[in-house]
PDB file of N, CA and C in Angstrom:
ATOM      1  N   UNK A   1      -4.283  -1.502  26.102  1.00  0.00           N
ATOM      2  CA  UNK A   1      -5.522  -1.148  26.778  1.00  0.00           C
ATOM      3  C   UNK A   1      -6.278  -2.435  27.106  1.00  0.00           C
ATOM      4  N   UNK A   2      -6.416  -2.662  28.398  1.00  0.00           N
ATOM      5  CA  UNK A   2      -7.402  -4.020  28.464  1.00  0.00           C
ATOM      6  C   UNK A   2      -8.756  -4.294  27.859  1.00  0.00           C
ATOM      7  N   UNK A   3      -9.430  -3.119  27.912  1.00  0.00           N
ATOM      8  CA  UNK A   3     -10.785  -3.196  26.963  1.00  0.00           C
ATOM      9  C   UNK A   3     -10.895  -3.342  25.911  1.00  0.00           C
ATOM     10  N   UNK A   4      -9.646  -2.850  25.016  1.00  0.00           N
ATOM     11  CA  UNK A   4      -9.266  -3.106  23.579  1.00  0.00           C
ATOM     12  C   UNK A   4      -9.274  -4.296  23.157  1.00  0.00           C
ATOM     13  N   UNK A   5     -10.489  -4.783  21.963  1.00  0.00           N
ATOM     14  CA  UNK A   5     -10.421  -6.196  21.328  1.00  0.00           C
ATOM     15  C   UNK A   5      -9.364  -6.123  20.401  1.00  0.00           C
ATOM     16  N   UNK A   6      -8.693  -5.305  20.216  1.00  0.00           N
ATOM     17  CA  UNK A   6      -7.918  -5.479  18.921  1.00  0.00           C
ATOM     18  C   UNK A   6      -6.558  -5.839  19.785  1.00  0.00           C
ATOM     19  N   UNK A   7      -6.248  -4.871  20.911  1.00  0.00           N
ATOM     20  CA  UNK A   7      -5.075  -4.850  21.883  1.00  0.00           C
ATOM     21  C   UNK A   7      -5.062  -6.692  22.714  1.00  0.00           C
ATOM     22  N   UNK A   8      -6.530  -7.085  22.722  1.00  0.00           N
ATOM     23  CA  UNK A   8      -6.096  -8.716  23.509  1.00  0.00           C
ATOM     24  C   UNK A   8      -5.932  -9.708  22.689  1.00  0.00           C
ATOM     25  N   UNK A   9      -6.558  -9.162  21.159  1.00  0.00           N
ATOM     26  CA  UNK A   9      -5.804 -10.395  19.597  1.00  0.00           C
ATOM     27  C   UNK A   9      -4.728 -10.222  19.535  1.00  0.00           C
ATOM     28  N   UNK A  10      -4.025  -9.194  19.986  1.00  0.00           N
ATOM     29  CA  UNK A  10      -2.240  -9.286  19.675  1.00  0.00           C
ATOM     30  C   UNK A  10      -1.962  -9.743  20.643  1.00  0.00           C
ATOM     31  N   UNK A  11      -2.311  -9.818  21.854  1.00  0.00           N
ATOM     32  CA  UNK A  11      -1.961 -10.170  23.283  1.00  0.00           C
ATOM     33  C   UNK A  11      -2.364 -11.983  23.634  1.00  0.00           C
ATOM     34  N   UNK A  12      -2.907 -12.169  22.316  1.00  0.00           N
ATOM     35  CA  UNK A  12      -3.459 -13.709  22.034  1.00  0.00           C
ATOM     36  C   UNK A  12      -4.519 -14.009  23.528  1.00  0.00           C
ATOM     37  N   UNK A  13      -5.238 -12.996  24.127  1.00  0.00           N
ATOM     38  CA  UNK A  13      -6.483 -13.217  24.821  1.00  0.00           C
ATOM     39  C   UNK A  13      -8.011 -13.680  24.163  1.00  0.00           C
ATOM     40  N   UNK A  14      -7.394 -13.129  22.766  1.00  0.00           N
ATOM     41  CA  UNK A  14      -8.616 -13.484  21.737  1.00  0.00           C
ATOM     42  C   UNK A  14      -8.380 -14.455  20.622  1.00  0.00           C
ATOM     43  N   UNK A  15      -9.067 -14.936  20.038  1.00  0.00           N
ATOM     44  CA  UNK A  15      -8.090 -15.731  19.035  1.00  0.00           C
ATOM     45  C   UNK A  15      -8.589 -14.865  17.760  1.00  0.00           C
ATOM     46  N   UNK A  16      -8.013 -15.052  16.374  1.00  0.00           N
ATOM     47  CA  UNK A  16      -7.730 -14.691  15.293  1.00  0.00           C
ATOM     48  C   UNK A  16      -7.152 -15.577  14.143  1.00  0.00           C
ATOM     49  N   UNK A  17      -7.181 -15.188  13.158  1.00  0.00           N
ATOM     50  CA  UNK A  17      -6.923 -15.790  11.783  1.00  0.00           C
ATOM     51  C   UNK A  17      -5.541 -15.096  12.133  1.00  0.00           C
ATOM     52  N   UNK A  18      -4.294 -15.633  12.406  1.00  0.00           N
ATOM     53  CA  UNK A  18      -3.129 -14.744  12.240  1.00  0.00           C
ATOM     54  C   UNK A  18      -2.731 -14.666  10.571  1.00  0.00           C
ATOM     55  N   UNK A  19      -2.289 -13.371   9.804  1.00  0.00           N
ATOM     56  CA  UNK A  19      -1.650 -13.407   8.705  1.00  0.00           C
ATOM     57  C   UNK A  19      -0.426 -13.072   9.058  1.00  0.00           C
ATOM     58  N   UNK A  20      -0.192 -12.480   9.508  1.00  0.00           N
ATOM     59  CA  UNK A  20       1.293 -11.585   9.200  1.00  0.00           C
ATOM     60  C   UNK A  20       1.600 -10.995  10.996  1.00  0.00           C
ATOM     61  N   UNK A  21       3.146 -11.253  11.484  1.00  0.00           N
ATOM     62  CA  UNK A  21       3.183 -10.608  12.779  1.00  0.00           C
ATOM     63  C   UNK A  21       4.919  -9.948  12.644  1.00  0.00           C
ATOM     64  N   UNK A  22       4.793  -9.184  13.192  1.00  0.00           N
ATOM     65  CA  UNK A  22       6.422  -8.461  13.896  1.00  0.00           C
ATOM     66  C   UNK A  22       6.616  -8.160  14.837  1.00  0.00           C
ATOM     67  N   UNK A  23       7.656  -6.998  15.220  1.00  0.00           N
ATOM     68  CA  UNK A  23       7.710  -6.640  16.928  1.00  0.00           C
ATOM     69  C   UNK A  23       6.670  -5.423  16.595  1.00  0.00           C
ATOM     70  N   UNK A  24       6.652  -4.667  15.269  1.00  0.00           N
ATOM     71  CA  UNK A  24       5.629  -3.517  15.158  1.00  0.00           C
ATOM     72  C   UNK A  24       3.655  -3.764  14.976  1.00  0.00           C
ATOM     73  N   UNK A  25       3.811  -4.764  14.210  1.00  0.00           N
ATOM     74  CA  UNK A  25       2.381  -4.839  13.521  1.00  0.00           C
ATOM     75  C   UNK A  25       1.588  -6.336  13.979  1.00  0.00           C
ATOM     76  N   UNK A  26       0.668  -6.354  13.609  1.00  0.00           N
ATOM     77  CA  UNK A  26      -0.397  -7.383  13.295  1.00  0.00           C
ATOM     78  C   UNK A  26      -1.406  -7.446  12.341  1.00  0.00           C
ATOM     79  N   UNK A  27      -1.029  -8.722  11.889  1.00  0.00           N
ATOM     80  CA  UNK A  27      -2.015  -8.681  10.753  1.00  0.00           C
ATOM     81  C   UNK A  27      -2.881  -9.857  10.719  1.00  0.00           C
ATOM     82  N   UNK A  28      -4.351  -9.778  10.713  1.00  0.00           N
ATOM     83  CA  UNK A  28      -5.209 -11.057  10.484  1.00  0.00           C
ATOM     84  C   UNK A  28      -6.503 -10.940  10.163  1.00  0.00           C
ATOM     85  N   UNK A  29      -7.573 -11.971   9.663  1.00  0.00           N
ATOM     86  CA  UNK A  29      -8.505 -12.368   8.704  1.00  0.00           C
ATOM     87  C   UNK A  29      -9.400 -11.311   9.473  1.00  0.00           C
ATOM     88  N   UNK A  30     -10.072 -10.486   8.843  1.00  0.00           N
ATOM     89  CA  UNK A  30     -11.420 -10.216   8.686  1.00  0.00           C
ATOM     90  C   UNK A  30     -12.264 -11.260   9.390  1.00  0.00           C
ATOM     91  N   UNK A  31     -13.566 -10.707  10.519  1.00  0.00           N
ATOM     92  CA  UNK A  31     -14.282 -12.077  10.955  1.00  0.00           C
ATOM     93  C   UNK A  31     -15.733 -11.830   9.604  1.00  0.00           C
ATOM     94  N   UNK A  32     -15.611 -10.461   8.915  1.00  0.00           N
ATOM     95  CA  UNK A  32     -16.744 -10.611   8.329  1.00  0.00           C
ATOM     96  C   UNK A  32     -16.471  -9.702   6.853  1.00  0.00           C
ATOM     97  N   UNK A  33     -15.816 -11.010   6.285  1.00  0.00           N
ATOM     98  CA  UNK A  33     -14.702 -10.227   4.674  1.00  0.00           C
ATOM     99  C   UNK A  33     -15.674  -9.445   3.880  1.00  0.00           C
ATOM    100  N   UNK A  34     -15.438  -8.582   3.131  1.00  0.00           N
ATOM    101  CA  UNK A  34     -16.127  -8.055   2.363  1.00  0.00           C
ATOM    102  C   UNK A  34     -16.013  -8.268   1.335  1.00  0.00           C
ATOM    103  N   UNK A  35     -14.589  -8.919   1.218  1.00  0.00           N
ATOM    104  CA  UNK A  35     -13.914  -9.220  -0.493  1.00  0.00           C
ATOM    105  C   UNK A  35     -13.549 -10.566  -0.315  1.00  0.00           C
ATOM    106  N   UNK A  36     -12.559 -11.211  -1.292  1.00  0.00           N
ATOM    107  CA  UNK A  36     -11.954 -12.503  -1.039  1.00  0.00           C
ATOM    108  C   UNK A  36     -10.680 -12.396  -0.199  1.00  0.00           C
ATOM    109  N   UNK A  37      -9.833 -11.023  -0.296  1.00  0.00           N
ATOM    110  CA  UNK A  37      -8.795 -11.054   0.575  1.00  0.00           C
ATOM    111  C   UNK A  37      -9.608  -9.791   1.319  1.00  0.00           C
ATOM    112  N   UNK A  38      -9.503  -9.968   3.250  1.00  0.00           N
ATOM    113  CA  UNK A  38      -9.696  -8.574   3.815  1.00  0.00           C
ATOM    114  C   UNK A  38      -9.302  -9.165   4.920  1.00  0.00           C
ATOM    115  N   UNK A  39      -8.310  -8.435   5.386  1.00  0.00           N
ATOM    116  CA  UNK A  39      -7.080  -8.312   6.112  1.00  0.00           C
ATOM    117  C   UNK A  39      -7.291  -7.127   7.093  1.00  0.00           C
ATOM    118  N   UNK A  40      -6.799  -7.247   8.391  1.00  0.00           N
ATOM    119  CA  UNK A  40      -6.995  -5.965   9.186  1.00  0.00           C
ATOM    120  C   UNK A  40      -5.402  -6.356   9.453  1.00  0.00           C
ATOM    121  N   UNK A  41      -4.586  -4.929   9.443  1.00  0.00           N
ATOM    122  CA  UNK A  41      -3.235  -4.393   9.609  1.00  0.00           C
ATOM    123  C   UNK A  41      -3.702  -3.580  11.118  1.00  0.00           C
ATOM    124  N   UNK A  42      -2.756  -3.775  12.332  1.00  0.00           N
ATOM    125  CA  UNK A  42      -3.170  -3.249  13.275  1.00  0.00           C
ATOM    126  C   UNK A  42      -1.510  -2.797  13.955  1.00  0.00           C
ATOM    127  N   UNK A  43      -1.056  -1.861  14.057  1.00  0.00           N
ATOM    128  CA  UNK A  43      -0.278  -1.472  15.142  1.00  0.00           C
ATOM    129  C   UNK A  43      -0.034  -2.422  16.361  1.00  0.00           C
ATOM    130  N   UNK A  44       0.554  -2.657  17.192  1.00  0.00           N
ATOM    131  CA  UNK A  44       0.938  -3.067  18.280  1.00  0.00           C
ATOM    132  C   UNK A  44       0.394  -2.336  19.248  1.00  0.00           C
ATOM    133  N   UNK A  45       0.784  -1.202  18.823  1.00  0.00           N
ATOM    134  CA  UNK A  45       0.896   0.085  19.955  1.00  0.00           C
ATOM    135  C   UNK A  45      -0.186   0.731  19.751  1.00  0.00           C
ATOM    136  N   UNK A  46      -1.024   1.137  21.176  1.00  0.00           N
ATOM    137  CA  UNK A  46      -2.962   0.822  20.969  1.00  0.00           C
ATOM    138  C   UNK A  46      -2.652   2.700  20.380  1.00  0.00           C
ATOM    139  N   UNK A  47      -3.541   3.109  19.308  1.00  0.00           N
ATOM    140  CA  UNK A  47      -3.266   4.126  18.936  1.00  0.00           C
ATOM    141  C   UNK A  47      -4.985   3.856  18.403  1.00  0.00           C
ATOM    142  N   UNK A  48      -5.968   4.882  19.209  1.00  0.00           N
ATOM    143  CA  UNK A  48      -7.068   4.597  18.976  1.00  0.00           C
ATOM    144  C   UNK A  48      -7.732   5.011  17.917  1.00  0.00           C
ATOM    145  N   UNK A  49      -7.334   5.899  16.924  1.00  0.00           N
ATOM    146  CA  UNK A  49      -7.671   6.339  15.520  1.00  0.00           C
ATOM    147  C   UNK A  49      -6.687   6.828  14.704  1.00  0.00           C
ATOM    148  N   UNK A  50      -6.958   7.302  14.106  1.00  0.00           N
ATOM    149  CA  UNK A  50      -6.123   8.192  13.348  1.00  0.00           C
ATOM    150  C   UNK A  50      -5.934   9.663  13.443  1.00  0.00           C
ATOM    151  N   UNK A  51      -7.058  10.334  14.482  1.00  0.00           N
ATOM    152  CA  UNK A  51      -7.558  11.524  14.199  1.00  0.00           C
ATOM    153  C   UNK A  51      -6.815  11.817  15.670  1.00  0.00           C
ATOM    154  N   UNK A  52      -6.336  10.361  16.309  1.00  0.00           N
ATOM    155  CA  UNK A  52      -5.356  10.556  18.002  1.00  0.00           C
ATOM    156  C   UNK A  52      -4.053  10.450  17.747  1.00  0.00           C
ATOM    157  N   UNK A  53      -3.458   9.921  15.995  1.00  0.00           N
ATOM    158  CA  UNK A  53      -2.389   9.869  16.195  1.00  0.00           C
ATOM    159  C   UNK A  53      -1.014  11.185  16.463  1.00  0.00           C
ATOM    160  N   UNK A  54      -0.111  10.757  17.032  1.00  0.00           N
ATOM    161  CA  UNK A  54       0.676  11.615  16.942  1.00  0.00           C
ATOM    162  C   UNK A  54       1.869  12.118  15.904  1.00  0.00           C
ATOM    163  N   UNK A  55       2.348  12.507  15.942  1.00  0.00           N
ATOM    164  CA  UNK A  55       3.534  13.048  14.810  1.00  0.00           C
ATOM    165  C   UNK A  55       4.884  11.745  15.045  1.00  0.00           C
ATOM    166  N   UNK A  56       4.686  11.390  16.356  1.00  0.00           N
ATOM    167  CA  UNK A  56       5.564  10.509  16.398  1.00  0.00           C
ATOM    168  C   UNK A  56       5.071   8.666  16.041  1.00  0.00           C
ATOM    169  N   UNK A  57       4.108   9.151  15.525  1.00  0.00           N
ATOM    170  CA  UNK A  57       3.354   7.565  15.276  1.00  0.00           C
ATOM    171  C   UNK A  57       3.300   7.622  13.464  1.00  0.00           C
ATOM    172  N   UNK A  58       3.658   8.554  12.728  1.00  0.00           N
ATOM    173  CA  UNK A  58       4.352   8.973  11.303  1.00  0.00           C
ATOM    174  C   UNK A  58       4.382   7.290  10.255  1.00  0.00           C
ATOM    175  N   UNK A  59       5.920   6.962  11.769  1.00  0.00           N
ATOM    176  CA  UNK A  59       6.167   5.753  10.723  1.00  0.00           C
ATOM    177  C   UNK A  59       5.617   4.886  10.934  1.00  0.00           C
ATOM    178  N   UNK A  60       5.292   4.135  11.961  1.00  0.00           N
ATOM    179  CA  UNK A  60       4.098   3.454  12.243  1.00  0.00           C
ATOM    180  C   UNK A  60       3.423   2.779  11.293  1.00  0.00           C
ATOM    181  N   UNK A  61       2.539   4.295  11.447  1.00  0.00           N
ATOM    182  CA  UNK A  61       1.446   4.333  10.569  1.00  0.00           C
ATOM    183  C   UNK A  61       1.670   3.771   9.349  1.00  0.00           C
ATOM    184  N   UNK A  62       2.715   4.505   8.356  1.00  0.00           N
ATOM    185  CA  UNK A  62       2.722   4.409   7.295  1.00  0.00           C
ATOM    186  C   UNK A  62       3.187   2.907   6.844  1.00  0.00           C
ATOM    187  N   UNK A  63       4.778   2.020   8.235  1.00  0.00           N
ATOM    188  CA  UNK A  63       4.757   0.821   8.237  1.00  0.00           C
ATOM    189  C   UNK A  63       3.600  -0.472   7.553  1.00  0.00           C
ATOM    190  N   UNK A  64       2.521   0.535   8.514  1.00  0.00           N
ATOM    191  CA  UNK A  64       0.942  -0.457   8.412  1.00  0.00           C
ATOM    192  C   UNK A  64       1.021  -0.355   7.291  1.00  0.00           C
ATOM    193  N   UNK A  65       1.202   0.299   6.306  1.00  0.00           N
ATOM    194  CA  UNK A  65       0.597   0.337   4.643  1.00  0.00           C
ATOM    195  C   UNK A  65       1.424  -0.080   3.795  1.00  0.00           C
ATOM    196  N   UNK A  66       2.735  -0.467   4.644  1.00  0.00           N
ATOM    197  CA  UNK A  66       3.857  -1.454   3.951  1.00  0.00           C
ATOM    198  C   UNK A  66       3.627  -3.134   4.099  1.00  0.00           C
ATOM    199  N   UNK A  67       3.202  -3.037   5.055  1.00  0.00           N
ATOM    200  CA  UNK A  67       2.651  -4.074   5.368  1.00  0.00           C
ATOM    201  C   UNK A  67       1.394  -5.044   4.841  1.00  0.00           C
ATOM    202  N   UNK A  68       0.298  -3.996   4.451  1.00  0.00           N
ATOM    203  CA  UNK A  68      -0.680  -4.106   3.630  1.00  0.00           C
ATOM    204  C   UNK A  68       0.227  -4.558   2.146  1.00  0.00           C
ATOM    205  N   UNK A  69       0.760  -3.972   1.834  1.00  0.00           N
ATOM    206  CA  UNK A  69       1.365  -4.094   0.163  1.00  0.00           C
ATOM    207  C   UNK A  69       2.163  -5.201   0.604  1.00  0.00           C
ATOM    208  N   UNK A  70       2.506  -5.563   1.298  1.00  0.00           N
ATOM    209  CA  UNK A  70       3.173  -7.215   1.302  1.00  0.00           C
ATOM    210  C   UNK A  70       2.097  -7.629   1.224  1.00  0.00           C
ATOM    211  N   UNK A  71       1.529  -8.051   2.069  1.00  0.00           N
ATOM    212  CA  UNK A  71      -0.069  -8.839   1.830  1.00  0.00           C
ATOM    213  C   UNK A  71      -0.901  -8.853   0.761  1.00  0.00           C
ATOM    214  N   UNK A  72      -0.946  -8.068   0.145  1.00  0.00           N
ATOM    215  CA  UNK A  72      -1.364  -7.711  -0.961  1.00  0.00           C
ATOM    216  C   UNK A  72      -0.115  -8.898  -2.387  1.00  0.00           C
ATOM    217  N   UNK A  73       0.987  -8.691  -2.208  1.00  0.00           N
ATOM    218  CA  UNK A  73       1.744  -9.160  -2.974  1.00  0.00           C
ATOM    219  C   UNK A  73       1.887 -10.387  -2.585  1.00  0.00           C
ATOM    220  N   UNK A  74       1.957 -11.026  -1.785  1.00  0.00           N
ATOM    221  CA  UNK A  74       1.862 -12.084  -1.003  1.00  0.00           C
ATOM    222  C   UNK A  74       0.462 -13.405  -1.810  1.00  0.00           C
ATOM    223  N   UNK A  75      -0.314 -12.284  -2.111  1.00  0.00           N
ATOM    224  CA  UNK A  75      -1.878 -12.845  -2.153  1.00  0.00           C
ATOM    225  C   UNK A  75      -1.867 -12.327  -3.594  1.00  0.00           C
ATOM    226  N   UNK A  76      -1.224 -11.834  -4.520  1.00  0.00           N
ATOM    227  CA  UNK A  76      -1.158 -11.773  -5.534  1.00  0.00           C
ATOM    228  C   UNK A  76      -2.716 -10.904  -6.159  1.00  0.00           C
ATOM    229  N   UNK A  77      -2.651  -9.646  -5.409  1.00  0.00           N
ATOM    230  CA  UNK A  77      -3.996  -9.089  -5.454  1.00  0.00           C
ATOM    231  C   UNK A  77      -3.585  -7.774  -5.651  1.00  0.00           C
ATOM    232  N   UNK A  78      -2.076  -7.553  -5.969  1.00  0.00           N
ATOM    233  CA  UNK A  78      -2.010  -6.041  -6.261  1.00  0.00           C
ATOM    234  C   UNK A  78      -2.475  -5.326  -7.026  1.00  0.00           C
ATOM    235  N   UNK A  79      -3.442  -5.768  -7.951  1.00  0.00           N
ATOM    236  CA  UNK A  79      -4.062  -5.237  -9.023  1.00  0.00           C
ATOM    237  C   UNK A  79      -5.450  -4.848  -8.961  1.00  0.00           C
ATOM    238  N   UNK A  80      -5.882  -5.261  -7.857  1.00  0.00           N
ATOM    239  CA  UNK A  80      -7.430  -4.879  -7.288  1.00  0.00           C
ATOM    240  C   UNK A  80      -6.914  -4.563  -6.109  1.00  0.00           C
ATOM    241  N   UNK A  81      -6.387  -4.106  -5.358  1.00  0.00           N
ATOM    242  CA  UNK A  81      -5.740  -3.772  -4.069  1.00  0.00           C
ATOM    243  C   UNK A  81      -6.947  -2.659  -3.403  1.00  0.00           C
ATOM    244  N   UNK A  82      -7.064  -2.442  -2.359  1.00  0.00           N
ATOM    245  CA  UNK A  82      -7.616  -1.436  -1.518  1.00  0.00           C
ATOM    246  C   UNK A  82      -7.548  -0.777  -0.542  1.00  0.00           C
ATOM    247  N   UNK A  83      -7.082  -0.198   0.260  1.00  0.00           N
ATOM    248  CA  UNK A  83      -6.440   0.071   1.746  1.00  0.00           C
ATOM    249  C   UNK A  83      -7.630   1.146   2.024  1.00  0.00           C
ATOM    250  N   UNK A  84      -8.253   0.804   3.373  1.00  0.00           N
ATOM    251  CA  UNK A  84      -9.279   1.623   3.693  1.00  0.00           C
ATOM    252  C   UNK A  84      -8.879   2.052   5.120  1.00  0.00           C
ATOM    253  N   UNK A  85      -8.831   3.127   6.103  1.00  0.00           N
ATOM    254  CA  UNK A  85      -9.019   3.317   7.638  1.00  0.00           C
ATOM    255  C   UNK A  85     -10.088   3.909   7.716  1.00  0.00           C
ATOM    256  N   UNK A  86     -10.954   3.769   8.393  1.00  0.00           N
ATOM    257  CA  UNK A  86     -12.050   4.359   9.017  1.00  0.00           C
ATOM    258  C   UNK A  86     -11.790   4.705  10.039  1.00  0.00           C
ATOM    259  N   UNK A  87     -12.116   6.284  10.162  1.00  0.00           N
ATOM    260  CA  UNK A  87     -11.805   7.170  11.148  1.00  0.00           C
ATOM    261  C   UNK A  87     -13.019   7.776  12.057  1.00  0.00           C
ATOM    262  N   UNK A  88     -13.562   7.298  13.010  1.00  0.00           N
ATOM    263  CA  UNK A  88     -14.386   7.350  13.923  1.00  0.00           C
ATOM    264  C   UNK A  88     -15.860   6.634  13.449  1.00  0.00           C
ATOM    265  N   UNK A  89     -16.949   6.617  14.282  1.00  0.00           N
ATOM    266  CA  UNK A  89     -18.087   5.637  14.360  1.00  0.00           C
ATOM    267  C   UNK A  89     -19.177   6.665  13.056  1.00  0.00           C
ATOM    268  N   UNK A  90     -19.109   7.714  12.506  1.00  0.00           N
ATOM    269  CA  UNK A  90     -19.727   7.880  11.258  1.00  0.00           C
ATOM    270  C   UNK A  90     -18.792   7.422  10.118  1.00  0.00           C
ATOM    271  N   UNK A  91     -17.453   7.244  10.472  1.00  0.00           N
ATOM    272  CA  UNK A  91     -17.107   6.433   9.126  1.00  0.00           C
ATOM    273  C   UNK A  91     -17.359   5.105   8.616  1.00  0.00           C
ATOM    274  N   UNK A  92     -17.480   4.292   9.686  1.00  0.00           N
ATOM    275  CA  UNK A  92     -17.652   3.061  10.105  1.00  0.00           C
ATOM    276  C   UNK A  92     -16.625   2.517  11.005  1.00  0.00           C
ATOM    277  N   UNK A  93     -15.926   3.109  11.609  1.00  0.00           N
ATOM    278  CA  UNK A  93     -15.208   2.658  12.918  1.00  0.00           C
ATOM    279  C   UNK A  93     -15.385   2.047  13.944  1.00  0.00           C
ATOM    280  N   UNK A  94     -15.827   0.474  13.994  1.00  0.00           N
ATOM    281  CA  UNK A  94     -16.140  -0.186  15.274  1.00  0.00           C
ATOM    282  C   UNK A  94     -15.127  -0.332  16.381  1.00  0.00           C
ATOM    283  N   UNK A  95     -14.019  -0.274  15.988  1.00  0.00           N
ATOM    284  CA  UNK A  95     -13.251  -0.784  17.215  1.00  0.00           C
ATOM    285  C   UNK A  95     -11.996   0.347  17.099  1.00  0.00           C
ATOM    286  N   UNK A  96     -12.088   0.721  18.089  1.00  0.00           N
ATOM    287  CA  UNK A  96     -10.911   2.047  18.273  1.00  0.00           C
ATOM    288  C   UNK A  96      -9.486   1.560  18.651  1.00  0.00           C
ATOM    289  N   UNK A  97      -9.278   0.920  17.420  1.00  0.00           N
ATOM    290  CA  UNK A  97      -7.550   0.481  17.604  1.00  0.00           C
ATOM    291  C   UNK A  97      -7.582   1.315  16.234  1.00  0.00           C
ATOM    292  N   UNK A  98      -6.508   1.924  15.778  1.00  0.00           N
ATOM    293  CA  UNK A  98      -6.478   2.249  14.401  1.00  0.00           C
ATOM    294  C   UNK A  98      -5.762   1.147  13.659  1.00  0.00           C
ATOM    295  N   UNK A  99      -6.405   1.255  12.723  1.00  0.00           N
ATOM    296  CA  UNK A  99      -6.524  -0.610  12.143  1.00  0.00           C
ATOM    297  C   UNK A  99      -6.719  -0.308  10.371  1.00  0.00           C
ATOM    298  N   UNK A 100      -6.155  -0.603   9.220  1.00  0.00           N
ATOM    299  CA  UNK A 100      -6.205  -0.909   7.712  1.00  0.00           C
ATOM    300  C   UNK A 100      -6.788  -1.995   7.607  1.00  0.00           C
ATOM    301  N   UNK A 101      -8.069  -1.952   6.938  1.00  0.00           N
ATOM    302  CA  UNK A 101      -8.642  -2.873   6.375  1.00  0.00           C
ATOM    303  C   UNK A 101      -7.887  -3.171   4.695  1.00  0.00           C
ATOM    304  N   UNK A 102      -7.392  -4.072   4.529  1.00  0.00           N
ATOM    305  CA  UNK A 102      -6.635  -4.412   3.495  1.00  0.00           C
ATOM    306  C   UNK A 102      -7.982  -5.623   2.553  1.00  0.00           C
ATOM    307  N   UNK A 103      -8.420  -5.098   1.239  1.00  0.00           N
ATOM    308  CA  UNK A 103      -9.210  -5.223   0.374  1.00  0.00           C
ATOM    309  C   UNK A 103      -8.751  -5.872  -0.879  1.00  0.00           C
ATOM    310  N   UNK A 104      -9.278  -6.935  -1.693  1.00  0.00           N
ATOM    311  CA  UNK A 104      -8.862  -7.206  -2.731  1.00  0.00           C
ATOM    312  C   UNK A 104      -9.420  -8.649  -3.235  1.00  0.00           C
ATOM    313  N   UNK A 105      -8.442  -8.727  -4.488  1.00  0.00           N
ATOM    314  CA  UNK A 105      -9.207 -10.327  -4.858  1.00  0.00           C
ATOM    315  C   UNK A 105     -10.815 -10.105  -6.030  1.00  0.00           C
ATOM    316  N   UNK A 106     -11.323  -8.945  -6.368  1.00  0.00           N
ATOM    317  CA  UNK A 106     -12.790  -8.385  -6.997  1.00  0.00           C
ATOM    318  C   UNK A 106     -12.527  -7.684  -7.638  1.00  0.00           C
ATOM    319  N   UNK A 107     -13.310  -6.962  -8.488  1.00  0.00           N
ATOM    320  CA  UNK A 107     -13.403  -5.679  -8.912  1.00  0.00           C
ATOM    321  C   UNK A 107     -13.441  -4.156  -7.531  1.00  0.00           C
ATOM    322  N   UNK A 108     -13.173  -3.909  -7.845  1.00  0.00           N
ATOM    323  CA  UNK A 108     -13.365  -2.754  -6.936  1.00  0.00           C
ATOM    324  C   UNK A 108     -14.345  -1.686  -7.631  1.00  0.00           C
ATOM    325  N   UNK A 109     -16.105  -0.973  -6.495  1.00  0.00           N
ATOM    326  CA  UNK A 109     -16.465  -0.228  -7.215  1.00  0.00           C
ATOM    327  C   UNK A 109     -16.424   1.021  -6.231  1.00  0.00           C
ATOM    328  N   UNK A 110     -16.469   2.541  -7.506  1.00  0.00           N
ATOM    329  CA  UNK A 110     -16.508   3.499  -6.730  1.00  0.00           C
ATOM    330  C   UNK A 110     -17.375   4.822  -6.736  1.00  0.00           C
ATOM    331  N   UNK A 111     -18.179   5.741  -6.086  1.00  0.00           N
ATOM    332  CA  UNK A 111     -17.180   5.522  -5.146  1.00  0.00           C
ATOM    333  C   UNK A 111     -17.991   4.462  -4.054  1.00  0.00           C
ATOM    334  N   UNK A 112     -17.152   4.356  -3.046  1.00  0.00           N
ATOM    335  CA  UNK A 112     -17.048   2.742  -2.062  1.00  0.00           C
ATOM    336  C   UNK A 112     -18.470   3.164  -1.481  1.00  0.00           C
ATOM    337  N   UNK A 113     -18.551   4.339  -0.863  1.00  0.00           N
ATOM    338  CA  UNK A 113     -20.111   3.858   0.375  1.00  0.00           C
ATOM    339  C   UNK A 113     -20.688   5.061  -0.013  1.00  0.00           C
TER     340      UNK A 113
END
């Protein structure tokens, strides 16, 4: 999607903290961390929430959260770990790419908001 900020950081129109890339995913820094590790896991393929995905976007999806747990292990934070999606603009959804905020590195408190 051209309007998509998340769709022109993979498309390197934007720049980014790159962490992690494949032919499926993207992964990079938080511009405004909440923790010591926060990571956004993003699809390739512009899939604007979660609440749009399809049955055929299954593995995908779930990829993203494999992906997160590398990062997570990677960063040696599996023990405070967090995986959050926010699903539309009352969850806190700014940018309609569906996107894992990957959390960690703190205590974690709950519940979150």
């Amino acid at each position: 999607m051209p309007d998509c900020l998340f769709c022109n950081i993979v498309e390197g129109k934007v720049p980014s903290k790159k962490v992690f890339e494949d032919d499926r995913t993207y992964a990079f820094e938080d511009i405004d961390p909440q923790a010591p590790t926060h990571v956004l896991v993003i699809p390739k393929k512009h899939i604007s929430g979660l609440q749009n995905a399809e049955p055929s976007d299954a593995e995908l999806i779930g990829y993203c959260y494999l992906v997160a747990a590398r990062i997570a292990h990677e960063r040696k934070i599996e023990d405070t770990l967090r995986t959050v999606c926010n699903v539309g603009p009352r969850a806190g959804q700014a940018v309609f790419h569906l996107h894992i905020h990957v959390l960690g590195g703190r205590d974690m408190k709950w519940p979150p908001g």
